[in-house]
Protein backbone atom coordinates (compact mmCIF):
# COMPACT_ATOMS: atom_id res chain seq x y z
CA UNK A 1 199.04 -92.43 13.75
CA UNK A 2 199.13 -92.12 10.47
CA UNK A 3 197.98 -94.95 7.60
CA UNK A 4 201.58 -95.77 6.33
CA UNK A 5 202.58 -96.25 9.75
CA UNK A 6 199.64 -98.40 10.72
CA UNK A 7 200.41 -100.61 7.80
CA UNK A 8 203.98 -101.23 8.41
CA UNK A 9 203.34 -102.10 12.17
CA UNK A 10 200.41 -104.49 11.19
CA UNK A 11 203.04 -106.26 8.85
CA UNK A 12 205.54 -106.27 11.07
CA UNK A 13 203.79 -107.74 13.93
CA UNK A 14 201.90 -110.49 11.46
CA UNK A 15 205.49 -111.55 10.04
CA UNK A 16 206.37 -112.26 13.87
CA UNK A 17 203.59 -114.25 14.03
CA UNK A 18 203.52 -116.31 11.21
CA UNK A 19 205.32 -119.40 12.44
CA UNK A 20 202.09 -120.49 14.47
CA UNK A 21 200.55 -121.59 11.22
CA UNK A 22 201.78 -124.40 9.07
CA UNK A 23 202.76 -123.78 5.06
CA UNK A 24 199.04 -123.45 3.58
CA UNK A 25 197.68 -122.58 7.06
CA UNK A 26 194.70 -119.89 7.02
CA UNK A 27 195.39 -116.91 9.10
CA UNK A 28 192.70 -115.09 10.92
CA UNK A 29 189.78 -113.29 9.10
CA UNK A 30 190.11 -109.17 8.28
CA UNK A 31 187.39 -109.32 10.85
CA UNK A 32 189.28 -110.36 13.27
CA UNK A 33 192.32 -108.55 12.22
CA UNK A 34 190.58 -105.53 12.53
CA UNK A 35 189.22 -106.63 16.29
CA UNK A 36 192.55 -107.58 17.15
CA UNK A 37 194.71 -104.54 16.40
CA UNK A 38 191.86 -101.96 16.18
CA UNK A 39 192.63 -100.90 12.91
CA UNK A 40 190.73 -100.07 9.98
CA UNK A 41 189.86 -102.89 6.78
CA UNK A 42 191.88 -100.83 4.79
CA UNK A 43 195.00 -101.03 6.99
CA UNK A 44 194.66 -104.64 7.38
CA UNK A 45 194.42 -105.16 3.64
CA UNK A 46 197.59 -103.24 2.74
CA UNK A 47 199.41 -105.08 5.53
CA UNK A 48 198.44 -108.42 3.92
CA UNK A 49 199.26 -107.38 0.76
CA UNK A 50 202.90 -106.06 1.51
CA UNK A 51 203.41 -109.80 2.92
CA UNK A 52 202.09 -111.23 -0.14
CA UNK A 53 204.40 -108.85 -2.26
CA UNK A 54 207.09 -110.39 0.29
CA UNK A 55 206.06 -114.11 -0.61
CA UNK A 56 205.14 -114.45 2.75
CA UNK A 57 201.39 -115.17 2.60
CA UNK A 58 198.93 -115.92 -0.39
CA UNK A 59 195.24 -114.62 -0.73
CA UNK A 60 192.60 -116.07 -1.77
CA UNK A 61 189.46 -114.12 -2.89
CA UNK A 62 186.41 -114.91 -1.04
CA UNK A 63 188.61 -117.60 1.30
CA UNK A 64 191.25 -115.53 3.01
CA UNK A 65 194.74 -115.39 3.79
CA UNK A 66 197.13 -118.15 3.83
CA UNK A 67 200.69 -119.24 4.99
CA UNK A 68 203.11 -119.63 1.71
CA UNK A 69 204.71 -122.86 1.40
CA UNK A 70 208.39 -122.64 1.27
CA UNK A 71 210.07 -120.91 -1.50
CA UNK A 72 211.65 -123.21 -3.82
CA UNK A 73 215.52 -123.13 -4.14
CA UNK A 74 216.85 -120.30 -6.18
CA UNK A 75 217.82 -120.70 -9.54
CA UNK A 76 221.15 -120.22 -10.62
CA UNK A 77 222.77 -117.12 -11.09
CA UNK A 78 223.33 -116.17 -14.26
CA UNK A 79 225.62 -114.07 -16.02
CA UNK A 80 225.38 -110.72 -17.35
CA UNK A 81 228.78 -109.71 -17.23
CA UNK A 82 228.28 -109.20 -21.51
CA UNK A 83 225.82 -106.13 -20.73
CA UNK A 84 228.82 -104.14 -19.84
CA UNK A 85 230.38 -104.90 -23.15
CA UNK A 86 226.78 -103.73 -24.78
CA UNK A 87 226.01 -101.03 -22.68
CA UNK A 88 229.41 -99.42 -23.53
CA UNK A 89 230.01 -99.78 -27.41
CA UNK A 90 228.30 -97.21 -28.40
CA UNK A 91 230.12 -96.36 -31.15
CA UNK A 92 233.39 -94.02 -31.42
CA UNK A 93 231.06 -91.13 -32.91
CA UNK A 94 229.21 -91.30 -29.49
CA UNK A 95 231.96 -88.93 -27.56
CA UNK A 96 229.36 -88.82 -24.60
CA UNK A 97 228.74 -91.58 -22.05
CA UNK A 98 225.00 -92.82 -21.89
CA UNK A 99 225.62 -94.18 -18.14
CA UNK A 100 223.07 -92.45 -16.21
CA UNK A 101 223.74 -91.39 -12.72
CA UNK A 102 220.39 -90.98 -10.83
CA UNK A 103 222.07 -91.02 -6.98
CA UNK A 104 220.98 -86.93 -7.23
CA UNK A 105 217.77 -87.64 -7.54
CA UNK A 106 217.46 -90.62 -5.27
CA UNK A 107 218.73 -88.62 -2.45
CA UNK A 108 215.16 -86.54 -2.88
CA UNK A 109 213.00 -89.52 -3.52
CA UNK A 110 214.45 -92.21 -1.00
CA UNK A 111 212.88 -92.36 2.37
CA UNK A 112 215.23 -91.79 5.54
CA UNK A 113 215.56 -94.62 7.69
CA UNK A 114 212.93 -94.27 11.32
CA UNK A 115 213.71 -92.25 13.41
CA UNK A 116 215.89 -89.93 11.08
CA UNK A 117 214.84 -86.36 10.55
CA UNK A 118 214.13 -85.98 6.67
CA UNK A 119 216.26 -82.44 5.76
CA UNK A 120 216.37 -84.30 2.24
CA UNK A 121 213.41 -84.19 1.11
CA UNK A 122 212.06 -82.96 -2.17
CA UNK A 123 208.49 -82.82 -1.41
CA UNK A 124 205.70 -81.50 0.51
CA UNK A 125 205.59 -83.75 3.87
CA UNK A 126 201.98 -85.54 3.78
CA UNK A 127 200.60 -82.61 6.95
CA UNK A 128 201.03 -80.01 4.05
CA UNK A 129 199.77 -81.84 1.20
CA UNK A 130 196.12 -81.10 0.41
CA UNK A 131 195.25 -85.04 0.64
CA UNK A 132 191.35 -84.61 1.05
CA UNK A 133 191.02 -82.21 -1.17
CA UNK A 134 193.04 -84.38 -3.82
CA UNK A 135 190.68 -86.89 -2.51
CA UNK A 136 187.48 -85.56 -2.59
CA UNK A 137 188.78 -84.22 -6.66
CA UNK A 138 189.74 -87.32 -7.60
CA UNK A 139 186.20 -89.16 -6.45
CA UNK A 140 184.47 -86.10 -8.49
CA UNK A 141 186.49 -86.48 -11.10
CA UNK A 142 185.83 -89.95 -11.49
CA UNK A 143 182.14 -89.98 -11.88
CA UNK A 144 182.83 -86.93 -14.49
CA UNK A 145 180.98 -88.70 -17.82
CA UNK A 146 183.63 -90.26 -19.78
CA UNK A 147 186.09 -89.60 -17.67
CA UNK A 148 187.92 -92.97 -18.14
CA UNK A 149 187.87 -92.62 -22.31
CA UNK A 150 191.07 -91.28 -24.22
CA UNK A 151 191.80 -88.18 -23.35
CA UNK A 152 193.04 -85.56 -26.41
CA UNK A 153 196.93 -86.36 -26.70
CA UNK A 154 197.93 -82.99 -26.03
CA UNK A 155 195.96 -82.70 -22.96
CA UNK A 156 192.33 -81.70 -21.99
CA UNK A 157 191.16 -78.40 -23.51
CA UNK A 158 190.20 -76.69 -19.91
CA UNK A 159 193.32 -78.05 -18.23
CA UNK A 160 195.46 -76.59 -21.07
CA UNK A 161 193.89 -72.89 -21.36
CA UNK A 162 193.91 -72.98 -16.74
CA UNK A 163 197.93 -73.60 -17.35
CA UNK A 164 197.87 -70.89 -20.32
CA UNK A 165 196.33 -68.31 -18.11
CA UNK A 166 199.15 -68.93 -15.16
CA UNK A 167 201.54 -68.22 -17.84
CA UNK A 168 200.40 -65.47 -19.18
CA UNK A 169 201.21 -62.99 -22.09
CA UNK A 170 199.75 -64.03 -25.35
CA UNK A 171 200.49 -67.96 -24.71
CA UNK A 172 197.10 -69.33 -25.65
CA UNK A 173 195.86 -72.71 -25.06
CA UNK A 174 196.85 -74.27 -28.07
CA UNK A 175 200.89 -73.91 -27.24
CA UNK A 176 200.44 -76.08 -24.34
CA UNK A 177 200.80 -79.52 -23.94
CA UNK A 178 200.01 -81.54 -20.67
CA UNK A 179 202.74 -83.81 -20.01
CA UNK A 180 203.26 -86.31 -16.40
CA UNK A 181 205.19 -84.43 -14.56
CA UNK A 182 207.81 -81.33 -14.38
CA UNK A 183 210.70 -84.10 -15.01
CA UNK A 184 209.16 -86.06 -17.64
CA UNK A 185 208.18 -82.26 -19.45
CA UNK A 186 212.15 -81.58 -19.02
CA UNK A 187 212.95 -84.78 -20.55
CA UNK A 188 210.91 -84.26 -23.43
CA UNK A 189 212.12 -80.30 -23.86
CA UNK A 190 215.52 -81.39 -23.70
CA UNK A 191 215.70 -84.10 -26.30
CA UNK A 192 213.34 -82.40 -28.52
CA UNK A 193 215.84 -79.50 -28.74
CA UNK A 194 219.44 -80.54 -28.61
CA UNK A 195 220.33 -83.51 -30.81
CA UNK A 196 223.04 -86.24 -29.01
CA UNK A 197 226.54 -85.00 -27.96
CA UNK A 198 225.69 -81.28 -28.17
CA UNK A 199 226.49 -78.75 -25.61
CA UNK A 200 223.55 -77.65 -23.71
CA UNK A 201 223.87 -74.85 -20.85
CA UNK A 202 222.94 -75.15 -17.34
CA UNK A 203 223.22 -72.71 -14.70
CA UNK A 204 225.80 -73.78 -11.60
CA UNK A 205 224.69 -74.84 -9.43
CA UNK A 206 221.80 -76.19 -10.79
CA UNK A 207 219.23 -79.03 -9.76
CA UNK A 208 220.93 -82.82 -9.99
CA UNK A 209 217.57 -84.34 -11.90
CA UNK A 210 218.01 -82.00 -15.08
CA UNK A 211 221.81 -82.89 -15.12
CA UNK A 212 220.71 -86.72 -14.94
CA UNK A 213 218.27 -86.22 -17.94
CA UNK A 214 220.96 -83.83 -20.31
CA UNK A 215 223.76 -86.75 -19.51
CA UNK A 216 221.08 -89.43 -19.83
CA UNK A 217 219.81 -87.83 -23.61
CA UNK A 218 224.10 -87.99 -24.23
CA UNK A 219 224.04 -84.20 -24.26
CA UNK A 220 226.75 -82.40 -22.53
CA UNK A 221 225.80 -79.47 -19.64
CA UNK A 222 228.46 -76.89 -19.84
CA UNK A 223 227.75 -74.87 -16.48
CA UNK A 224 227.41 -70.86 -16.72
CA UNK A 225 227.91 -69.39 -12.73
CA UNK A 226 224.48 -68.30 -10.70
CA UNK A 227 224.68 -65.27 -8.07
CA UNK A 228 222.22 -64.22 -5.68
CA UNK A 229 220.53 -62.03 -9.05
CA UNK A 230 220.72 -65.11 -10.94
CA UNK A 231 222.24 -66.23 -14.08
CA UNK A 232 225.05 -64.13 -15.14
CA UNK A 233 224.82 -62.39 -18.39
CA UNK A 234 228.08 -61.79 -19.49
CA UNK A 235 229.25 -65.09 -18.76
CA UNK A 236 226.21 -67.00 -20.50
CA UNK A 237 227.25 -64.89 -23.81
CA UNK A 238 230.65 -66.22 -23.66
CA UNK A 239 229.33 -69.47 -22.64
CA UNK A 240 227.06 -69.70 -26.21
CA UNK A 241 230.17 -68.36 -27.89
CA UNK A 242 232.53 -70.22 -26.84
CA UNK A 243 230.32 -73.70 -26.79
CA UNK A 244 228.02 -72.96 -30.00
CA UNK A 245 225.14 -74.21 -27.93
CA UNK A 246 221.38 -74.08 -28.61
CA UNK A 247 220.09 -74.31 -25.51
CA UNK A 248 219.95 -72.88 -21.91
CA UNK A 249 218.26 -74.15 -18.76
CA UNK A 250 217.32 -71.85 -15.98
CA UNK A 251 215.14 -71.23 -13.07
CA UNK A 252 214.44 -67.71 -13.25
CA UNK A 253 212.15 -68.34 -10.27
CA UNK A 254 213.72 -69.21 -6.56
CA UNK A 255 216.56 -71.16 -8.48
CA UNK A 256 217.24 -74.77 -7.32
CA UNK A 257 219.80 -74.75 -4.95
CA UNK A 258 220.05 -71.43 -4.42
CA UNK A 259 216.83 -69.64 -4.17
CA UNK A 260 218.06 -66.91 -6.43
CA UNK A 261 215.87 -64.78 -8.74
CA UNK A 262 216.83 -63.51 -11.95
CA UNK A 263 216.73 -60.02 -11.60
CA UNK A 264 214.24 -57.72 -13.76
CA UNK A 265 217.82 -56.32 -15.10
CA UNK A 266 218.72 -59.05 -16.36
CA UNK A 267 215.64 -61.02 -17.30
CA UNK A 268 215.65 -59.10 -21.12
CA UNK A 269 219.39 -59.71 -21.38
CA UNK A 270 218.99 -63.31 -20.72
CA UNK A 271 216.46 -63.44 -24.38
CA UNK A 272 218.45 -60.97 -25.89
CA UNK A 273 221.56 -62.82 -25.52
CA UNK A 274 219.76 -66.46 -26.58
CA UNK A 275 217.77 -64.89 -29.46
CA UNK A 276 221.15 -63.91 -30.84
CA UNK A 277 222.61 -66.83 -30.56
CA UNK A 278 220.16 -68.94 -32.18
CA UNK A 279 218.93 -70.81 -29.07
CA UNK A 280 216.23 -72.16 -26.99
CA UNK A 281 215.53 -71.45 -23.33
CA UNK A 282 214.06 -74.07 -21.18
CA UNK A 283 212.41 -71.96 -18.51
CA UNK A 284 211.60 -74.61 -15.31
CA UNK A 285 208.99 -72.27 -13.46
CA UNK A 286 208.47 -75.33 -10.82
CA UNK A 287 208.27 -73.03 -7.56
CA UNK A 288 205.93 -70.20 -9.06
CA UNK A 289 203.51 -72.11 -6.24
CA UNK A 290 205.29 -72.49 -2.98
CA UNK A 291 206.19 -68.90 -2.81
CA UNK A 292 206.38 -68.00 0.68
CA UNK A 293 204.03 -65.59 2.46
CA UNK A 294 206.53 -62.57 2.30
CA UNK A 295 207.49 -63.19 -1.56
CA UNK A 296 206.17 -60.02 -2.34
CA UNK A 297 204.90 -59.25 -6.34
CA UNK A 298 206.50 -62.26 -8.32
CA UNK A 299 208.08 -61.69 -11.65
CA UNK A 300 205.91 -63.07 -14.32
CA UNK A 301 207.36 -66.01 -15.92
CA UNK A 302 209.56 -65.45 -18.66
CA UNK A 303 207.90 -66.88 -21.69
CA UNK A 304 205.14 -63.86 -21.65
CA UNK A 305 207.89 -61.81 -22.18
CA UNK A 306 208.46 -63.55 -25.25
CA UNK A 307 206.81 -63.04 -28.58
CA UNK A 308 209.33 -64.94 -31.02
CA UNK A 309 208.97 -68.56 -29.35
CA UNK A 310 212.37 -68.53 -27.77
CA UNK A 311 211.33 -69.59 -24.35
CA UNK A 312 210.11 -73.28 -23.79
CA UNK A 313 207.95 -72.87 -20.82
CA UNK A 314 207.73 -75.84 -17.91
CA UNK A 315 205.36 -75.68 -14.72
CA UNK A 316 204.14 -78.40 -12.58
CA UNK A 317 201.02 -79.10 -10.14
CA UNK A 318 203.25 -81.56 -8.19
CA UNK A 319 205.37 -79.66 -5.63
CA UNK A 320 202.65 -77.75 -4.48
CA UNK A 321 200.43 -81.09 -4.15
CA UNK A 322 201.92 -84.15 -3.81
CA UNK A 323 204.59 -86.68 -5.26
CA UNK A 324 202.05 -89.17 -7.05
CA UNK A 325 199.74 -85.75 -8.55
CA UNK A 326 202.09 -85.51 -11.67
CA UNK A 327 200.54 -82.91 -13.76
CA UNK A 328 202.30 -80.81 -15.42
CA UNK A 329 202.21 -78.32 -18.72
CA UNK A 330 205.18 -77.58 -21.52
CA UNK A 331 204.49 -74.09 -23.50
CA UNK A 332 205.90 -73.47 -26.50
CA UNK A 333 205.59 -71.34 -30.08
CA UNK A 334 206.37 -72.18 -33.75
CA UNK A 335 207.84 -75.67 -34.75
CA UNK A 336 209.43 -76.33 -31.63
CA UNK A 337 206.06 -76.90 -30.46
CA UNK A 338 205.54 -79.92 -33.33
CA UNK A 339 208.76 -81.31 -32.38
CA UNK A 340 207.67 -81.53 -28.80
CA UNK A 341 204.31 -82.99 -29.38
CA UNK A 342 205.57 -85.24 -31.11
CA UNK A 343 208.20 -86.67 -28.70
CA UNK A 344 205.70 -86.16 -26.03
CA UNK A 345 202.94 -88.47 -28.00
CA UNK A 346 205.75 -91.15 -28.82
CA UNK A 347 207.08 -91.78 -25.49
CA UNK A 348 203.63 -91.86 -23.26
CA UNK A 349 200.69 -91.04 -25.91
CA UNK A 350 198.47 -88.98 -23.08
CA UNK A 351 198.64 -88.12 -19.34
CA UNK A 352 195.53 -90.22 -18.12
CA UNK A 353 192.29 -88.35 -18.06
CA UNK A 354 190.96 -89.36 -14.10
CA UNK A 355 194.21 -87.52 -13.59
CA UNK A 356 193.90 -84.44 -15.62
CA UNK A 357 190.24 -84.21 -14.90
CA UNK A 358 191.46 -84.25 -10.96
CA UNK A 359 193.70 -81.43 -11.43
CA UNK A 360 190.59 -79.43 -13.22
CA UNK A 361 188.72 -80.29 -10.66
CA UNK A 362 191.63 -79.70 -7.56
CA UNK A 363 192.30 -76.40 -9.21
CA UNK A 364 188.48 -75.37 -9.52
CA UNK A 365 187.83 -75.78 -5.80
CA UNK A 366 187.38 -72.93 -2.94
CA UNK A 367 189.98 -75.65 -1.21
CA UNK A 368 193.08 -74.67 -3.97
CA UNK A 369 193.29 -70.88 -3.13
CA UNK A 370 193.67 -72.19 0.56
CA UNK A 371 195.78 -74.87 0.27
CA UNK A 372 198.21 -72.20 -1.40
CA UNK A 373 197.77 -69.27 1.06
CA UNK A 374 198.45 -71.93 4.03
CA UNK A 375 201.45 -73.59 2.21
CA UNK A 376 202.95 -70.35 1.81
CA UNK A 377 202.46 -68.67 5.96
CA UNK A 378 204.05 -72.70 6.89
CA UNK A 379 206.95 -72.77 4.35
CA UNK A 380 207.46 -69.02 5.46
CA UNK A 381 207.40 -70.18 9.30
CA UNK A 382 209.23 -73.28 8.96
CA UNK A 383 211.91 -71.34 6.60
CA UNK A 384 212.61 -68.80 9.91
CA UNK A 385 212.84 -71.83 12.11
CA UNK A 386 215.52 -73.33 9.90
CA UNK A 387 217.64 -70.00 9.65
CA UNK A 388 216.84 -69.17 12.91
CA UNK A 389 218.52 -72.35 14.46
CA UNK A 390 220.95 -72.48 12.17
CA UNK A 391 222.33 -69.23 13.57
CA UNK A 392 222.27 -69.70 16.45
CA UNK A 393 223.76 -73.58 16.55
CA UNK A 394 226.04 -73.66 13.11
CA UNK A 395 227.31 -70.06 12.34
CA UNK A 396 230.28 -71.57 10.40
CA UNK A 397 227.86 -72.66 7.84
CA UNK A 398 227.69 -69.57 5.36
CA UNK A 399 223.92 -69.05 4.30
CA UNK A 400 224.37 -66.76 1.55
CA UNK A 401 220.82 -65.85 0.82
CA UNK A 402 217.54 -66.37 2.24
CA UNK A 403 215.02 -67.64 -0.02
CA UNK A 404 211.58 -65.69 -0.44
CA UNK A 405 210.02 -69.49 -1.72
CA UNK A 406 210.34 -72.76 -2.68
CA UNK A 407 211.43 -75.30 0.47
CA UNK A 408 214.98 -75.28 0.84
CA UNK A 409 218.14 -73.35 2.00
CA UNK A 410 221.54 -73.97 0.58
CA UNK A 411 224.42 -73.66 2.61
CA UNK A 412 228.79 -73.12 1.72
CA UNK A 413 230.35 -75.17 4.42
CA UNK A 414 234.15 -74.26 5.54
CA UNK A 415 237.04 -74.37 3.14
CA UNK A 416 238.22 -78.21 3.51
CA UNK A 417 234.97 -79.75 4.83
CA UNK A 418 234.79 -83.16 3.31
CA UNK A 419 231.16 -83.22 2.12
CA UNK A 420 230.68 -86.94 2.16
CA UNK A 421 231.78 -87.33 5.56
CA UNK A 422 229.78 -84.47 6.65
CA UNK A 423 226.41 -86.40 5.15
CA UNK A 424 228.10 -89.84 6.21
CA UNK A 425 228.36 -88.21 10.05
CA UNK A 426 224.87 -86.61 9.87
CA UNK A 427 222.98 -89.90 9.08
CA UNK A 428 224.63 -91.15 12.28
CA UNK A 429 223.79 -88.22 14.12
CA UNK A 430 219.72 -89.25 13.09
CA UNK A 431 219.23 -86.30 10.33
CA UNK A 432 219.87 -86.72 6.54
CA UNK A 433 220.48 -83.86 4.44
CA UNK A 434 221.35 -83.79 0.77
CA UNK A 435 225.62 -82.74 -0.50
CA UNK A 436 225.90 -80.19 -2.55
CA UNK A 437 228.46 -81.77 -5.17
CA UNK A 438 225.30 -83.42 -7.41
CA UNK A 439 224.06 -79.72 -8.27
CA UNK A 440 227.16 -78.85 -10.32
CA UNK A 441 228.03 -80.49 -13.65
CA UNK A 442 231.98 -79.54 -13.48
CA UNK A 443 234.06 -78.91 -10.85
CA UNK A 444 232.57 -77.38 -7.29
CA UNK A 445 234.33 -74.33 -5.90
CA UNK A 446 233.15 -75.14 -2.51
CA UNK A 447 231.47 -77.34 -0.38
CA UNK A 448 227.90 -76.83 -0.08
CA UNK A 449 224.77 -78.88 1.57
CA UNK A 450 221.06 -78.09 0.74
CA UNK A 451 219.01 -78.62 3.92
CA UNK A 452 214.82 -79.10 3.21
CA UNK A 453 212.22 -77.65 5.87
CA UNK A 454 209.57 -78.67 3.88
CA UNK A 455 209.59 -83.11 4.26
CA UNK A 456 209.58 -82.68 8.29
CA UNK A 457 206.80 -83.07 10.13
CA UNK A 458 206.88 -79.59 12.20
CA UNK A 459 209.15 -76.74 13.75
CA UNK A 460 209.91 -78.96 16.68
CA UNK A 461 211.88 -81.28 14.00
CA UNK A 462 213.47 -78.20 12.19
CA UNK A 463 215.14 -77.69 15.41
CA UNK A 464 216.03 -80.80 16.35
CA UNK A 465 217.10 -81.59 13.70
CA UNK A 466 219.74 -78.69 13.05
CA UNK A 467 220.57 -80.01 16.88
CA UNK A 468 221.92 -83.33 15.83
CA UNK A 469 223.53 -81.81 12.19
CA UNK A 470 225.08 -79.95 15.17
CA UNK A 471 226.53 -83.04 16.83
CA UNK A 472 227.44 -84.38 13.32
CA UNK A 473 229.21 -80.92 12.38
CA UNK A 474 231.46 -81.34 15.56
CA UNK A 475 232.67 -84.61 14.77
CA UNK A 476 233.92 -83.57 11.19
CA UNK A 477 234.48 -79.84 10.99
């Protein structure tokens, strides 16, 4: 069984037991805990803290655990009606809302329910995550002399030129900048480059958490049509024309929903047509590491195709590790490069340094090559399973192209399928999968649902899994 499972259990069965003792009543030692339930100290520690989080027990160093005594009564409510009044008057000049929706990106981050099958998920489930060899880098990399000191703002010299090299072309070390995380490096990109209530363009569909961080920043995404080559040309020219935008933000690289690569035809046309419109490109390369076994020769990123510091380069350590390893690297040339090391220092002054020394030391290892070649042979397995049972169970559901990477296949459901009721039916059937309407800023011009094979345990879930969106399916469709 695994840890978090052990935990919860051990709470569980503690909070059913905790009306034998009287408010201020000691509870039995971790020794016997441990006895009791054959679990490990650790287990038994998190358990008791969870119920202390809850209220529901106090400890004591050196004495134990103890019964709470009763909560005193609530205070009063209060009211805080007036925020909406604050929140909103933001001025008339302010022609963009500030509300931030973040339901797209919950629906990646929120845990399913037991006993539901997670087709949701954004991550790496924990069997594929390389958690002793994060482990064993993090205790090295902890005993590393001055390894708890300030770390240089910008990022540790060796982390920054390892990041460089993956990039390639003539981006040195000194144009990167280690920031916490592929989302917190697009938040800084996209404020640094786009002042409030400007246009900035997005590719459609496009992934829900960069939407959330434009609207959030009060920019506005105007969305410019993906096909299975990628982004089109012709149509992001008229978009810059038409919108006098600065910026674009793409996924050259198994695009996010739709696993799409910009073609090599089209990967010059996509800088021509921003260099002569004045603008930046944000290039997210977050999948360049969960390629799948048959990927094939990957297109090198765009920004070494780039001498004149047009493309803003993001990568990340974290999908092909874990949630909580949030390492990640911004490239960029010229005085966009001040601008965004300057936002970068202001909002979080440093990425901590037992962290980035972690990642030197995770990415030094004989373990990292592995990790990557078996991540690749599962996500390739797992992603046949998927369209495999999908064919044979939901033909109706149109999978227009088959991804060569990343950890998720995005589906067109048929004409008049109500998406929420679709999810809404799923859930019931045991299996939650993410709707499609999230990933595109304006109107959708179908229904669509992205389905994850990368958050379940095993090819015995895939398939069960598509099973019961089966059962869900005929119930709506």
């Amino acid at each position: 069984m695994q840890e978090r499972s052990s935990v919860g259990e051990l709470a569980e069965q503690l909070r059913r037991e905790l009306d034998r003792y009287s408010p201020g009543g000691k509870l039995p030692s971790s020794r016997a805990l441990v006895e009791r339930f054959r679990v490990s100290p650790v287990t038994v520690s998190r358990a008791l803290a969870q119920l202390a989080a809850e209220g529901l027990v106090v400890t004591r160093p050196g004495a134990g655990a103890f019964r709470a005594q009763p909560r005193a009564a609530a205070a009063p409510v209060g009211d805080t009606s007036w925020q909406e009044v604050a929140l909103s008057a933001d001025g008339a000049a302010d022609l963009v809302p500030r509300s931030v929706d973040a339901s797209g990106v919950l629906v990646s981050l929120a845990a399913p329910p037991p006993g539901v099958i997670e087709f949701s998920g954004g991550y790496l489930h924990p069997s594929l995550q390389p958690e002793r060899a994060m482990a064993a880098a993090l205790s090295r990399a902890g005993r590393r002399p001055g390894a708890w000191g300030r770390p240089p703002t910008d990022g540790l010299p060796e982390l920054r030129e390892w990041f460089a090299r993956g990039i390639g072309g003539a981006i040195t070390a000194a144009e990167v900048l280690i920031t916490a995380g592929g989302q917190s490096a697009l938040t800084i990109a996209l404020r640094a480059l786009a002042p409030p209530g400007a246009p900035v363009l997005v590719e459609s569909p496009t992934y829900p958490g960069m939407l959330a961080i434009a609207r959030a920043a009060g920019l506005r995404p105007v969305p410019v049509p993906v096909d299975p080559e990628g982004v089109r040309p012709a149509l992001l020219a008229d978009a810059f024309r038409a919108t006098g935008a600065r910026l674009f933000v793409c996924q050259p690289l198994v695009q996010n929903p739709t696993g799409a690569v910009l073609s090599a035809g089209r990967r010059g046309e996509v800088l021509r047509i921003a260099r002569e419109a004045g603008a930046f490109v944000i290039e997210d390369d977050f999948v360049r590491r969960l390629v799948h076994e048959d990927a094939g020769p990957l297109p090198r990123p765009l920004a070494s195709d780039d001498p004149d510091g047009v493309v803003v380069h993001v990568c990340s350590l974290t999908k092909a590790t874990s949630p909580s390893f949030r390492v990640s690297a911004l490239a960029a040339r010229g005085p966009a490069l001040e601008r965004l090391r300057a936002i970068q220092v202001v909002d979080t002054f440093f990425v901590p340094r037992p962290l980035q020394e972690a990642a030197l030391e995770l990415v030094g290892s004989p373990a990292w090559p592995r990790h990557l070649r078996s991540v690749a042979t599962e996500l390739k397995n797992r992603r046949n399973a998927m369209t495999g049972a999908l064919a044979t169970e939901l033909p109706e559901l149109a999978l227009p192209h088959i991804p060569r990477g990343g950890y998720h296949l995005w589906l067109r459901l048929p004409d008049g399928t109500d998406e929420s009721a679709l999810t809404a039916a799923a859930l019931r059937a045991g299996v939650a999968l993410t709707p499609g309407r999230p990933y595109f800023s304006a109107e959708p011009p179908a229904g669509h649902v992205r389905l994850s094979f990368a958050a379940v345990a095993g090819l015995g879930e895939i398939t069960e899994g598509v099973r019961r969106l089966r059962a869900a399916c005929d119930e709506v469709l």
